[in-house]
PDB file of N, CA and C in Angstrom:
ATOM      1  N   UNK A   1     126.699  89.616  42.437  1.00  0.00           N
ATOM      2  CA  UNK A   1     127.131  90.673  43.333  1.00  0.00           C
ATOM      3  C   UNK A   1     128.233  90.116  44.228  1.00  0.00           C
ATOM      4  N   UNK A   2     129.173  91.247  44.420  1.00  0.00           N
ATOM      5  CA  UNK A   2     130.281  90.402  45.390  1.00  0.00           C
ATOM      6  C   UNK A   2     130.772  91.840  46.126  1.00  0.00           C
ATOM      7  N   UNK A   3     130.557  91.438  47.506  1.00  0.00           N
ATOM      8  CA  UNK A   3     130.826  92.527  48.459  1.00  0.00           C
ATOM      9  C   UNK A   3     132.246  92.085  49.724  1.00  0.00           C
ATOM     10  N   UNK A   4     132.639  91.161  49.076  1.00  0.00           N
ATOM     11  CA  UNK A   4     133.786  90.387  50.132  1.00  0.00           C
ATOM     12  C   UNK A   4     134.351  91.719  50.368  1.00  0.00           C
ATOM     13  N   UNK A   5     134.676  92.487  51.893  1.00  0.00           N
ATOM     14  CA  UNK A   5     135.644  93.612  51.950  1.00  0.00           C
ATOM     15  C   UNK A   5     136.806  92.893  53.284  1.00  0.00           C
ATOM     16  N   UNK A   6     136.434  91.435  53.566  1.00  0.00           N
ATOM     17  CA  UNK A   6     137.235  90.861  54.500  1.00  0.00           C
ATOM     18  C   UNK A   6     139.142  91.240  54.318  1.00  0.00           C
ATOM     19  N   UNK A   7     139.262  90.855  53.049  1.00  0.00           N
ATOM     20  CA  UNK A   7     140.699  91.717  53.319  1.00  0.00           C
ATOM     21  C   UNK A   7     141.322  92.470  53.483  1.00  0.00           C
ATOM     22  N   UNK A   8     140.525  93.521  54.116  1.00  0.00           N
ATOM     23  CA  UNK A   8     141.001  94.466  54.629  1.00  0.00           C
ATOM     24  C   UNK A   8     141.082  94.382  56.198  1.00  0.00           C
ATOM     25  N   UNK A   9     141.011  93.154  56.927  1.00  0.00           N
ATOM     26  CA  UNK A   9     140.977  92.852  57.887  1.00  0.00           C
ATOM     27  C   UNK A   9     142.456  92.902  58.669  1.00  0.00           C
ATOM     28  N   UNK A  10     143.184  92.656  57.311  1.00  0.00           N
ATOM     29  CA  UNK A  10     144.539  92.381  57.074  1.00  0.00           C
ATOM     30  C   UNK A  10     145.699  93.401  57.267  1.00  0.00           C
ATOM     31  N   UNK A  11     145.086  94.437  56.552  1.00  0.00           N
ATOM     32  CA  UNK A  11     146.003  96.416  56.790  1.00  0.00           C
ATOM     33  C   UNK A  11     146.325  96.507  58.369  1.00  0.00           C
ATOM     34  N   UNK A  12     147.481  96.724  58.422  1.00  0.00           N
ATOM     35  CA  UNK A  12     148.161  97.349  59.655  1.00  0.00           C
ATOM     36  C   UNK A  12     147.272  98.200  60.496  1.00  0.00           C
ATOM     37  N   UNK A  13     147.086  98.281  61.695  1.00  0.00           N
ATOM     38  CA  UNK A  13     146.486  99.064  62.036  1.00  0.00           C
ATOM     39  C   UNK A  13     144.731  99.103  62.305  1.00  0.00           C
ATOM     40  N   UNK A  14     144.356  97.868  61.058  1.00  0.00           N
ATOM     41  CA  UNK A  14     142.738  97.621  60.874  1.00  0.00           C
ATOM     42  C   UNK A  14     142.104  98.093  62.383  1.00  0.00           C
ATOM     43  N   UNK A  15     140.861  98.850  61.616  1.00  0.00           N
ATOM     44  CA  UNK A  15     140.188  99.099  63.251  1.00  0.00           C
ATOM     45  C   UNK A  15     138.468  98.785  63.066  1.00  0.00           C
ATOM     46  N   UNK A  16     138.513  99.173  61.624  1.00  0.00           N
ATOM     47  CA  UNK A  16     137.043  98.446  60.821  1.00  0.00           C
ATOM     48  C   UNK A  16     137.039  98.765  59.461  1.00  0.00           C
ATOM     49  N   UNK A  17     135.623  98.551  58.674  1.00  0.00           N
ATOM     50  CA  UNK A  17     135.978  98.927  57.335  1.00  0.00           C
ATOM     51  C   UNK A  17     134.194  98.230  57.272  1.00  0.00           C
ATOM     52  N   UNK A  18     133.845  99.120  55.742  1.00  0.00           N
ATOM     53  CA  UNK A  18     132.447  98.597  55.533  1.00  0.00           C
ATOM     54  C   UNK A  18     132.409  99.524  53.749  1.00  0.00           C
ATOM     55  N   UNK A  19     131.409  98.664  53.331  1.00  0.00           N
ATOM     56  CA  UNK A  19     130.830  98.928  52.375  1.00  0.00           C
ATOM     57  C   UNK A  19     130.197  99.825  52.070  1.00  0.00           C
ATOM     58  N   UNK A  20     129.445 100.735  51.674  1.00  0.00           N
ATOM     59  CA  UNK A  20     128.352 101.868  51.760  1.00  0.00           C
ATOM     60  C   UNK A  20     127.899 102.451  50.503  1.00  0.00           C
ATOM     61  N   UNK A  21     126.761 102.163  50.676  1.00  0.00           N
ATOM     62  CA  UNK A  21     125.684 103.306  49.198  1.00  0.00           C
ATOM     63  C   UNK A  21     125.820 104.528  49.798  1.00  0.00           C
ATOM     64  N   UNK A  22     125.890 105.220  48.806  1.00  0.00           N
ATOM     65  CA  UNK A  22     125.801 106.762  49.515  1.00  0.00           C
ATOM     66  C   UNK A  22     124.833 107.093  49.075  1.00  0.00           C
ATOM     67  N   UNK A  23     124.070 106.804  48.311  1.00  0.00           N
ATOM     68  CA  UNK A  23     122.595 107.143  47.864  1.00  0.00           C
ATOM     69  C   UNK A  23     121.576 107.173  49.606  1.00  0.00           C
ATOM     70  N   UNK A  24     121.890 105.733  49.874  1.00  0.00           N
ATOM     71  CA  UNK A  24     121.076 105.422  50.882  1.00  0.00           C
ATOM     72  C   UNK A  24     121.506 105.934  52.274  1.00  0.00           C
ATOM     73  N   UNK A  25     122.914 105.604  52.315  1.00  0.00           N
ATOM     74  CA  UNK A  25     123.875 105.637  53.699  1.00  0.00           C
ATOM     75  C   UNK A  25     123.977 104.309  54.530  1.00  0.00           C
ATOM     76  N   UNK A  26     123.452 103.326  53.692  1.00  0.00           N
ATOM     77  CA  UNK A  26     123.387 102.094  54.282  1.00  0.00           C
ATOM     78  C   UNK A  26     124.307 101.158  53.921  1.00  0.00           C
ATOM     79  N   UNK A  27     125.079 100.466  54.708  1.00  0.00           N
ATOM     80  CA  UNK A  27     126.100  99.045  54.627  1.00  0.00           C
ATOM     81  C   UNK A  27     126.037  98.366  54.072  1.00  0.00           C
ATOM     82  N   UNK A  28     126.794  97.672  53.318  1.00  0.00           N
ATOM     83  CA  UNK A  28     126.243  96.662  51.959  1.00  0.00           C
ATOM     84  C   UNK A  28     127.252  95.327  52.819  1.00  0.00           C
ATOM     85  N   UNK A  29     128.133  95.616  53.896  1.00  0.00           N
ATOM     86  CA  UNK A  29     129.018  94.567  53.976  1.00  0.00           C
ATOM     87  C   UNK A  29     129.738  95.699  55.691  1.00  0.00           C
ATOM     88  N   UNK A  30     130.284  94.863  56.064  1.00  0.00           N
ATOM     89  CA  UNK A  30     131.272  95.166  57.278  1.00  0.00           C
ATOM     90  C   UNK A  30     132.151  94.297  57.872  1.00  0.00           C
ATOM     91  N   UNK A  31     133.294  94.768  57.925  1.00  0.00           N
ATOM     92  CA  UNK A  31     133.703  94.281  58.881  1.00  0.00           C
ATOM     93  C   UNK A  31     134.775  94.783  60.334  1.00  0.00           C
ATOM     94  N   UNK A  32     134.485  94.348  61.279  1.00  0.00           N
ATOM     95  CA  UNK A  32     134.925  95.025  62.194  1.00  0.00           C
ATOM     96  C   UNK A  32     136.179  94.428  63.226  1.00  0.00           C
ATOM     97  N   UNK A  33     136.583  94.880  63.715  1.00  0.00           N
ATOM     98  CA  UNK A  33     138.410  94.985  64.435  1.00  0.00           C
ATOM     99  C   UNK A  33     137.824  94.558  65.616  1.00  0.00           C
ATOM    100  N   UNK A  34     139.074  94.746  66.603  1.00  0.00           N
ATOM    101  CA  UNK A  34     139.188  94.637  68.323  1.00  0.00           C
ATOM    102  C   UNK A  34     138.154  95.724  68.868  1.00  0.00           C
ATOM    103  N   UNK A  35     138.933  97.248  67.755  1.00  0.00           N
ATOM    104  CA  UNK A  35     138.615  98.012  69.128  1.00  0.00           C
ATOM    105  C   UNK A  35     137.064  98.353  68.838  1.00  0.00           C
ATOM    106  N   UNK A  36     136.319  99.222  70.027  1.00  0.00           N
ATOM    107  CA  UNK A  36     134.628  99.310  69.344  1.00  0.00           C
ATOM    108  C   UNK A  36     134.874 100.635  68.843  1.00  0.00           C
ATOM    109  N   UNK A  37     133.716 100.482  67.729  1.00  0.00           N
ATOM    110  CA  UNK A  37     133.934 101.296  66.134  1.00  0.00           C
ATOM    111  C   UNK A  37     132.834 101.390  66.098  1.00  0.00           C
ATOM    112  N   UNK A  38     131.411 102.058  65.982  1.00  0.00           N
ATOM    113  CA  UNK A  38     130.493 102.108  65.011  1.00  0.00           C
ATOM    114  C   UNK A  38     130.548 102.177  63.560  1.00  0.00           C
ATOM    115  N   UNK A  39     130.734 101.474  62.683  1.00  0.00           N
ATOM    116  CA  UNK A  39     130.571 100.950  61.663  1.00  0.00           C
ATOM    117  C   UNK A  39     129.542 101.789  60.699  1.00  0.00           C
ATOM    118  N   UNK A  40     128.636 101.481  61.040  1.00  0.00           N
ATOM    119  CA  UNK A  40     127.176 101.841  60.780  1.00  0.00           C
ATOM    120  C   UNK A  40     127.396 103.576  60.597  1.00  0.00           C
ATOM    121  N   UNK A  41     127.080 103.865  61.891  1.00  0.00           N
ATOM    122  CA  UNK A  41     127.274 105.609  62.116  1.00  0.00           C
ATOM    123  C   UNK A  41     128.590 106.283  61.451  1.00  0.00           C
ATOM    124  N   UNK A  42     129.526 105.370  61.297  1.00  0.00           N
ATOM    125  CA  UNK A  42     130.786 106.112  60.646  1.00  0.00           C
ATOM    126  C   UNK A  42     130.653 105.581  59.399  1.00  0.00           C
ATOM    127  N   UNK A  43     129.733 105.247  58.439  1.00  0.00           N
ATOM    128  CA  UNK A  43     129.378 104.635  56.798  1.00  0.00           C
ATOM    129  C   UNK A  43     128.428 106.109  56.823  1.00  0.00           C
ATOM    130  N   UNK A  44     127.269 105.838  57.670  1.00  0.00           N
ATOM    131  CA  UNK A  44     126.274 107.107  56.869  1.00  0.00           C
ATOM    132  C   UNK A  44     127.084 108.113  57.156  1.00  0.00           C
ATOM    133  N   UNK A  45     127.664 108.584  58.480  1.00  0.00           N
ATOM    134  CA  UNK A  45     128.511 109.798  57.982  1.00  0.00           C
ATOM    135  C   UNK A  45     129.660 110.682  57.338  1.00  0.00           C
ATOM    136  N   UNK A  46     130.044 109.761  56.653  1.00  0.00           N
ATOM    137  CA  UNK A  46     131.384 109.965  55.411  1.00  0.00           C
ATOM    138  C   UNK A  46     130.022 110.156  54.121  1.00  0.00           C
ATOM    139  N   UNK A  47     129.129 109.254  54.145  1.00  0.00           N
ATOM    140  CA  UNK A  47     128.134 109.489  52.655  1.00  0.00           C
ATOM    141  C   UNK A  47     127.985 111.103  52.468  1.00  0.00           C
ATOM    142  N   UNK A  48     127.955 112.047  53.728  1.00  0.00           N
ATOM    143  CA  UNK A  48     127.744 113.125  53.360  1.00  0.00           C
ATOM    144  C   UNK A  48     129.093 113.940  53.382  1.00  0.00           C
ATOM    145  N   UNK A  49     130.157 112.988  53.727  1.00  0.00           N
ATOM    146  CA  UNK A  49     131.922 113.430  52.965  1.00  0.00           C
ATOM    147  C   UNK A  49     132.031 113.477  51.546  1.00  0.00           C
ATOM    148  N   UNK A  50     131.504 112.262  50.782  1.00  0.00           N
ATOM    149  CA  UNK A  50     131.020 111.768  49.877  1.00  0.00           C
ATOM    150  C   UNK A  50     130.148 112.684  48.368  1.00  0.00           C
ATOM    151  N   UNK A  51     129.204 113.369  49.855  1.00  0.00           N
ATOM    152  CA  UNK A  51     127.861 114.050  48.484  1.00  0.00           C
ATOM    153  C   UNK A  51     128.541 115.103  48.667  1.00  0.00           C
ATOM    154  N   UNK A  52     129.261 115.588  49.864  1.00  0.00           N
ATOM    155  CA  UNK A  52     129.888 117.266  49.898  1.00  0.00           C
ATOM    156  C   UNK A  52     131.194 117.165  48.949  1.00  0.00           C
ATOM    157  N   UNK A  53     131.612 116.412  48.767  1.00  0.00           N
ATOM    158  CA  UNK A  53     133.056 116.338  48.275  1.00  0.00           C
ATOM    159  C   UNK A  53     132.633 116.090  46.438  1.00  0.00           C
ATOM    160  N   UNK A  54     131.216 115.438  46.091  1.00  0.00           N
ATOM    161  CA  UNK A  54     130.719 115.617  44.701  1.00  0.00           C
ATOM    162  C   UNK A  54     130.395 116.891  44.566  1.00  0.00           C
ATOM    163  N   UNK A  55     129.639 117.850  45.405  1.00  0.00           N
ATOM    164  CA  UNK A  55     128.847 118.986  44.887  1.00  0.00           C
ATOM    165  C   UNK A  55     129.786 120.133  44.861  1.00  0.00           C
ATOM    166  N   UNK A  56     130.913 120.178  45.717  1.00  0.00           N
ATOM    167  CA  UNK A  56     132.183 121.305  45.303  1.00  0.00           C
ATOM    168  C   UNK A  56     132.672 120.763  44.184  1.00  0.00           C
ATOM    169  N   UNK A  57     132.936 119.591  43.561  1.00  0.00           N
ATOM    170  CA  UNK A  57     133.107 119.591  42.393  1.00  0.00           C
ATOM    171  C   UNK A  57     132.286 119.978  41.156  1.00  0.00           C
ATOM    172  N   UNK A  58     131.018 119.678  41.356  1.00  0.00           N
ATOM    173  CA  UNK A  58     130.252 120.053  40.381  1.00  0.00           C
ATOM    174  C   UNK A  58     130.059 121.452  40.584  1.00  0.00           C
ATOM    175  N   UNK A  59     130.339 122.469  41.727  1.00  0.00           N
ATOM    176  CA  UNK A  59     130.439 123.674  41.842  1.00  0.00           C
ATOM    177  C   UNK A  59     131.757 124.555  41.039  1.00  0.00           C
ATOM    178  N   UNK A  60     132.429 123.764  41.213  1.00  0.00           N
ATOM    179  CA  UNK A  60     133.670 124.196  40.524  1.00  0.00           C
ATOM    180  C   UNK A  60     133.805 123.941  39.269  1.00  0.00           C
ATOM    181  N   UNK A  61     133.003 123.554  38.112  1.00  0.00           N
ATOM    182  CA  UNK A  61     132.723 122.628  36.991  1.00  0.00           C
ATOM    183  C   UNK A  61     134.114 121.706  36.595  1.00  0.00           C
ATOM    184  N   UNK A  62     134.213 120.976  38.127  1.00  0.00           N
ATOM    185  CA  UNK A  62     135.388 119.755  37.224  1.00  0.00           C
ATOM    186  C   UNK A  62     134.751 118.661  36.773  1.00  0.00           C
ATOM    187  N   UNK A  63     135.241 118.155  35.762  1.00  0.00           N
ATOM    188  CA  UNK A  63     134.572 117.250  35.104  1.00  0.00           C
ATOM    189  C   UNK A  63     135.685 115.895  36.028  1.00  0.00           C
ATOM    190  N   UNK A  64     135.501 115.482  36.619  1.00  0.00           N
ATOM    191  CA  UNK A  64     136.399 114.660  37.080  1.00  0.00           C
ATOM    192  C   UNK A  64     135.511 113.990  37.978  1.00  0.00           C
ATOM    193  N   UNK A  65     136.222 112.428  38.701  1.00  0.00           N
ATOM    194  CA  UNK A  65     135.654 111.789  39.434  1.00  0.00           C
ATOM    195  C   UNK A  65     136.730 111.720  41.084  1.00  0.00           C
ATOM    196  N   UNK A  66     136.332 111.150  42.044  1.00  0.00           N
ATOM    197  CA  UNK A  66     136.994 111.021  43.610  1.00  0.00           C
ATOM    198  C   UNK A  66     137.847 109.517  43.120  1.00  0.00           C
ATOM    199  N   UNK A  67     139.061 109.561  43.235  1.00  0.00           N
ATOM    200  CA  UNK A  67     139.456 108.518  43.839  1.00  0.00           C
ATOM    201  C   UNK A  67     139.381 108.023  44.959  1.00  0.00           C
ATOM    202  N   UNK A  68     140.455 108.814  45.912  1.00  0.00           N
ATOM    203  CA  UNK A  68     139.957 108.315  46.944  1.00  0.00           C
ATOM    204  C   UNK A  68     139.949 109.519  48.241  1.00  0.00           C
ATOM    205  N   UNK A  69     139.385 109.663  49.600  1.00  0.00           N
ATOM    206  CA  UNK A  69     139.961 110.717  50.026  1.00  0.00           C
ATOM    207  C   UNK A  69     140.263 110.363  51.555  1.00  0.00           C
ATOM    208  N   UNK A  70     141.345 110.976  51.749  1.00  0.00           N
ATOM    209  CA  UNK A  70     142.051 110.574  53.322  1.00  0.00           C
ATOM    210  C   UNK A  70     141.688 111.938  54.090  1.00  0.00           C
ATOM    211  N   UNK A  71     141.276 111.318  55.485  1.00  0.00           N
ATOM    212  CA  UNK A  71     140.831 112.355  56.418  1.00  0.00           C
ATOM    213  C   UNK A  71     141.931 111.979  57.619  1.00  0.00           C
ATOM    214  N   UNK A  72     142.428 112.379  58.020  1.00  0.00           N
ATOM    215  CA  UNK A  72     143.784 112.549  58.865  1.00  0.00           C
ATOM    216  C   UNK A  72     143.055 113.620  59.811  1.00  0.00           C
ATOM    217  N   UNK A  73     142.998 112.111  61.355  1.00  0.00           N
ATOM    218  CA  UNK A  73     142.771 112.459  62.235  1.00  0.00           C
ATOM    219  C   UNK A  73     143.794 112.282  63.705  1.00  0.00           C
ATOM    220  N   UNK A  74     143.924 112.928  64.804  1.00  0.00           N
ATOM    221  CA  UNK A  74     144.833 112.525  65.647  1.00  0.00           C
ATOM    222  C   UNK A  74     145.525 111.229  65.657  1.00  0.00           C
ATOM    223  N   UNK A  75     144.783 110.208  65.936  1.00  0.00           N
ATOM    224  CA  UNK A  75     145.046 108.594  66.453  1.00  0.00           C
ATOM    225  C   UNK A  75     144.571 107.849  65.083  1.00  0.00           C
ATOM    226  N   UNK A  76     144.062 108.249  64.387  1.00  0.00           N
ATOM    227  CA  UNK A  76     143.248 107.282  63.083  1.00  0.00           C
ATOM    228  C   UNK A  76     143.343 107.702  61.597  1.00  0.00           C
ATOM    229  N   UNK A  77     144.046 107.150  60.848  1.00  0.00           N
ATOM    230  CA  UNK A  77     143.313 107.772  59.382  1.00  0.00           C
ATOM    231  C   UNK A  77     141.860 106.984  58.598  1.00  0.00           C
ATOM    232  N   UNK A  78     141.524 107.735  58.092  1.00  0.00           N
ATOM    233  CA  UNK A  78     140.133 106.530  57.537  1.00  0.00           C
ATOM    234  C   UNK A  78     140.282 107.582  55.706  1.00  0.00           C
ATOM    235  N   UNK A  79     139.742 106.173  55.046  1.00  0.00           N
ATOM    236  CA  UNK A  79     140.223 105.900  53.813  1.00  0.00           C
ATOM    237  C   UNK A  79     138.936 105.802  53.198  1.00  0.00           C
ATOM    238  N   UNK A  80     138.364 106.827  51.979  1.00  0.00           N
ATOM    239  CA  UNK A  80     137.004 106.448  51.356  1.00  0.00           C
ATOM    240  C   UNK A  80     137.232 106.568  50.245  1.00  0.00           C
ATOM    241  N   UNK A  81     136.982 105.182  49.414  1.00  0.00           N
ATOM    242  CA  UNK A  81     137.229 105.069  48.180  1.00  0.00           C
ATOM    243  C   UNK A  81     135.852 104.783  47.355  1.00  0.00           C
ATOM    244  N   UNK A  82     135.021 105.468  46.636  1.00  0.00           N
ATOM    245  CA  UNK A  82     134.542 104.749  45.622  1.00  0.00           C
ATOM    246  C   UNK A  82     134.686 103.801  44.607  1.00  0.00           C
ATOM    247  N   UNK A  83     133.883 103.469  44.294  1.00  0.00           N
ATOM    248  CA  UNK A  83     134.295 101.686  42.928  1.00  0.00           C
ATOM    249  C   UNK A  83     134.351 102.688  42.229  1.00  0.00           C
ATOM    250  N   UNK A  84     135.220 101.951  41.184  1.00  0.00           N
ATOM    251  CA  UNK A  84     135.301 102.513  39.857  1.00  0.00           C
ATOM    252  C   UNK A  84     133.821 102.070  38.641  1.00  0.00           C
ATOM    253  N   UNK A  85     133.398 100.716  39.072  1.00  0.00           N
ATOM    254  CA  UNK A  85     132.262 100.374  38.478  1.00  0.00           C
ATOM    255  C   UNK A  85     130.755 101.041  38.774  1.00  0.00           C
ATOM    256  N   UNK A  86     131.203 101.493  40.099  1.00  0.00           N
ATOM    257  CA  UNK A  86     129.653 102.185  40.440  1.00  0.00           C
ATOM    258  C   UNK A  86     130.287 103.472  41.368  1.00  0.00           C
ATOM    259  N   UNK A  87     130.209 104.507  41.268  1.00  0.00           N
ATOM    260  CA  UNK A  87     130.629 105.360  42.266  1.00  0.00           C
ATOM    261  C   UNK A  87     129.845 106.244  43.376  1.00  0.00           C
ATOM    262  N   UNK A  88     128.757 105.417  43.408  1.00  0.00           N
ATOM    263  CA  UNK A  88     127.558 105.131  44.319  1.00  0.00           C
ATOM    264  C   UNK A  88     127.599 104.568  45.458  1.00  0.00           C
ATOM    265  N   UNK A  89     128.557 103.428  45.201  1.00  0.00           N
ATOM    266  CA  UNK A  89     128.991 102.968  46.698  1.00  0.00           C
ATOM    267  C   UNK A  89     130.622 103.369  46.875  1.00  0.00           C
ATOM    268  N   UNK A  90     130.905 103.256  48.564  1.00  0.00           N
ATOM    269  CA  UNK A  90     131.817 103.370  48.422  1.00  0.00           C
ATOM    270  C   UNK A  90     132.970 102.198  49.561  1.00  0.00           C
ATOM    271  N   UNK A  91     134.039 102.354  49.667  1.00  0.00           N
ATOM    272  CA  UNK A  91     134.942 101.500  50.607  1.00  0.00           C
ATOM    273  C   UNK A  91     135.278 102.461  51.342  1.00  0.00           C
ATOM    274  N   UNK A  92     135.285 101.822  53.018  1.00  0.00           N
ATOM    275  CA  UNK A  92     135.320 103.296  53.953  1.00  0.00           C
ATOM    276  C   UNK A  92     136.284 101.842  54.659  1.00  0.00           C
ATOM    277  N   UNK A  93     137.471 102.368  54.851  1.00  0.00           N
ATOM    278  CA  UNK A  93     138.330 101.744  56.076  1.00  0.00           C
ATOM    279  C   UNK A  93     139.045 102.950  56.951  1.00  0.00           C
ATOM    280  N   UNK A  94     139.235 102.161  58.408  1.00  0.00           N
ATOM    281  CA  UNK A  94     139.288 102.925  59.544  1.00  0.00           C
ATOM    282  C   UNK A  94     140.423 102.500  60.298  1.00  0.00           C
ATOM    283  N   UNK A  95     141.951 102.739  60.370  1.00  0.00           N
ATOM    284  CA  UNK A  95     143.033 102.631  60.895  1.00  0.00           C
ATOM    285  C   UNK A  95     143.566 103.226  62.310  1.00  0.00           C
ATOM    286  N   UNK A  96     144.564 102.519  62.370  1.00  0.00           N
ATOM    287  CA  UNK A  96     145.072 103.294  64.015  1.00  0.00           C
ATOM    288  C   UNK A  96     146.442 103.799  63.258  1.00  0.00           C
ATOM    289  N   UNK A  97     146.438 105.368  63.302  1.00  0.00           N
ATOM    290  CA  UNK A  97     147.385 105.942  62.708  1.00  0.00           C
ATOM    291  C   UNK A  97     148.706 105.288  63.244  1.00  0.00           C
ATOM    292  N   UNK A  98     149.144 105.048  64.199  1.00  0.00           N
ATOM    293  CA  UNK A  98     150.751 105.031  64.919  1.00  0.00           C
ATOM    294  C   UNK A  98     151.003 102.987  64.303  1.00  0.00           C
ATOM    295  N   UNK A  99     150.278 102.826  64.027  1.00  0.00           N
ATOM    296  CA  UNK A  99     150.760 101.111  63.598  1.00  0.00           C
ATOM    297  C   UNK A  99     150.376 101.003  61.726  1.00  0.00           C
ATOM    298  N   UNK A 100     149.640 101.909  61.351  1.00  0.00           N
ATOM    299  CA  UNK A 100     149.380 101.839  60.111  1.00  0.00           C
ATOM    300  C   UNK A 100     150.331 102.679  59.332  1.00  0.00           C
ATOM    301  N   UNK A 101     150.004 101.607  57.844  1.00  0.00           N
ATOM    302  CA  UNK A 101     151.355 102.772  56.641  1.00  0.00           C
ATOM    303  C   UNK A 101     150.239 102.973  55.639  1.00  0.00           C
ATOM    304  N   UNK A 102     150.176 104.138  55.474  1.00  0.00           N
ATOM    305  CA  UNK A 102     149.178 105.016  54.703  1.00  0.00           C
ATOM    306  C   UNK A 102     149.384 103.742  53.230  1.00  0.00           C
ATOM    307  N   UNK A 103     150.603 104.140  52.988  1.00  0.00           N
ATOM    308  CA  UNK A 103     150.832 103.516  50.920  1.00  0.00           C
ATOM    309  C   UNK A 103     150.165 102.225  51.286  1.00  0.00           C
ATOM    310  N   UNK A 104     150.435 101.817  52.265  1.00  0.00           N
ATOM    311  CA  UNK A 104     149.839 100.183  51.994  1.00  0.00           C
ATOM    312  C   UNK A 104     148.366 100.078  52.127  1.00  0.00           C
ATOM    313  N   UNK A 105     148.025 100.969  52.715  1.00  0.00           N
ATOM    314  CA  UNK A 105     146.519 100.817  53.488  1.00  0.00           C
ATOM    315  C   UNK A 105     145.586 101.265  51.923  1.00  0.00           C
ATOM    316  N   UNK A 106     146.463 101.977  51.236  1.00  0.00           N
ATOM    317  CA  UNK A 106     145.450 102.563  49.962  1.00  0.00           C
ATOM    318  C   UNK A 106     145.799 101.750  49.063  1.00  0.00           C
ATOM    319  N   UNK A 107     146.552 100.924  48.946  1.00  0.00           N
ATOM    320  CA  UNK A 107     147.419 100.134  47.911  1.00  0.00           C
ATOM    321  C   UNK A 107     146.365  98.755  48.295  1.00  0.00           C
ATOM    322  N   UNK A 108     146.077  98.570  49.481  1.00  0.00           N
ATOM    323  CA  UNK A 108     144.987  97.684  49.728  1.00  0.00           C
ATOM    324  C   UNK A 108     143.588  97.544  49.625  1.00  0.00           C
ATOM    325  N   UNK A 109     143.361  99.055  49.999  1.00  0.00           N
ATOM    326  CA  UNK A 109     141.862  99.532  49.386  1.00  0.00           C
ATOM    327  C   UNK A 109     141.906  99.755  48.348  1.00  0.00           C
ATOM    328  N   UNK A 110     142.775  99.791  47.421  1.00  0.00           N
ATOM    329  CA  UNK A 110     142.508 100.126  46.242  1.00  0.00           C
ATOM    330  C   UNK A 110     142.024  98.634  45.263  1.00  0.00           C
ATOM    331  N   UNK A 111     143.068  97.339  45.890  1.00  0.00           N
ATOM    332  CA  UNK A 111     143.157  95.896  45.087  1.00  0.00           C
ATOM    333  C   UNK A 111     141.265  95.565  45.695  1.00  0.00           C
ATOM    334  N   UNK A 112     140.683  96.059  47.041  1.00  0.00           N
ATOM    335  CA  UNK A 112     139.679  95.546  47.219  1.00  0.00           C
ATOM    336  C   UNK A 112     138.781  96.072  46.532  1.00  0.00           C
ATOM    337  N   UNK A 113     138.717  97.433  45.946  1.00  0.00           N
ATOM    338  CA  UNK A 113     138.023  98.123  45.255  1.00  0.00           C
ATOM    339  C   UNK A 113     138.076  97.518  43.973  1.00  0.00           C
ATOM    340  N   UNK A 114     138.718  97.128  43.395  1.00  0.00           N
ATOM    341  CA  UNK A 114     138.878  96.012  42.088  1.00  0.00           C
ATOM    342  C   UNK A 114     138.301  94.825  42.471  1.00  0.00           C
ATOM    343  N   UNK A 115     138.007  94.529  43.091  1.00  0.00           N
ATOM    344  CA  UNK A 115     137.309  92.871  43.283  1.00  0.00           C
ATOM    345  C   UNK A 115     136.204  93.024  43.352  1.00  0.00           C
ATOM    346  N   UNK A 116     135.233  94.632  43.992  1.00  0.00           N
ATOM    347  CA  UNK A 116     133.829  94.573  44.524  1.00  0.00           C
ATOM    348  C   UNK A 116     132.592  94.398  42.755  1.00  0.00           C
ATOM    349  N   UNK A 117     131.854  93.708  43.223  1.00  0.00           N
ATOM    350  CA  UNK A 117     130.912  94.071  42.182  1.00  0.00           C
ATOM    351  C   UNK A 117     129.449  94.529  42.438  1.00  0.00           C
ATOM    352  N   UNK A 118     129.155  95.448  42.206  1.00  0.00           N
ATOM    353  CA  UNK A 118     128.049  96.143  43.149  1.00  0.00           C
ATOM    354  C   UNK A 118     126.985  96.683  42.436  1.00  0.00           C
TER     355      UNK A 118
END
């Protein structure tokens, strides 16, 4: 098993970032920035970004899977990517919109999402 999500420590803007089952809603890994972030509380509550964003699909009969999905908020974007190996868990990173660049920040979650083994 390999849950390293430390390089994402690295993205412009980093404010936190964590691992997450969405089965459970629980953290498999974290890591956290300067500013204070609940971690924890912002993992279980994207899981139900997560199960809502599966069941309109299966409502809609797409046969398709989430890459990734950006929630664009005032001051922050946050980034939830499922593995491609398990799409059970997922990569949740949390930016400061005005210092962060979107392409890079997904271009980064995306290389960490290739490394996880879960």
């Amino acid at each position: 098993m390999s849950t390293d999500i430390s390089e994402l420590k690295n993205v412009a803007g980093f404010i936190g970032a964590c691992l997450v089952d969405s089965e459970s809603g629980l953290m498999l890994a974290a890591e956290q920035g300067n500013a204070k972030f609940d971690l924890e509380a912002a993992g279980a509550a994207n899981t139900e970004v997560v199960r809502a964003k599966n069941a309109a699909m299966k409502a809609l009969g797409l046969d398709d899977h989430i890459e990734d999905i950006l929630i664009t908020l005032g001051t922050q974007l946050h980034l939830i990517r499922p593995l491609a190996s398990n799409p059970a868990v997922f990569v949740y990173l949390a930016v400061d919109r005005k210092t962060a660049n979107l392409g890079m920040a997904r271009l980064s979650v995306k290389q960490v999402e290739g490394k996880l083994k879960v």
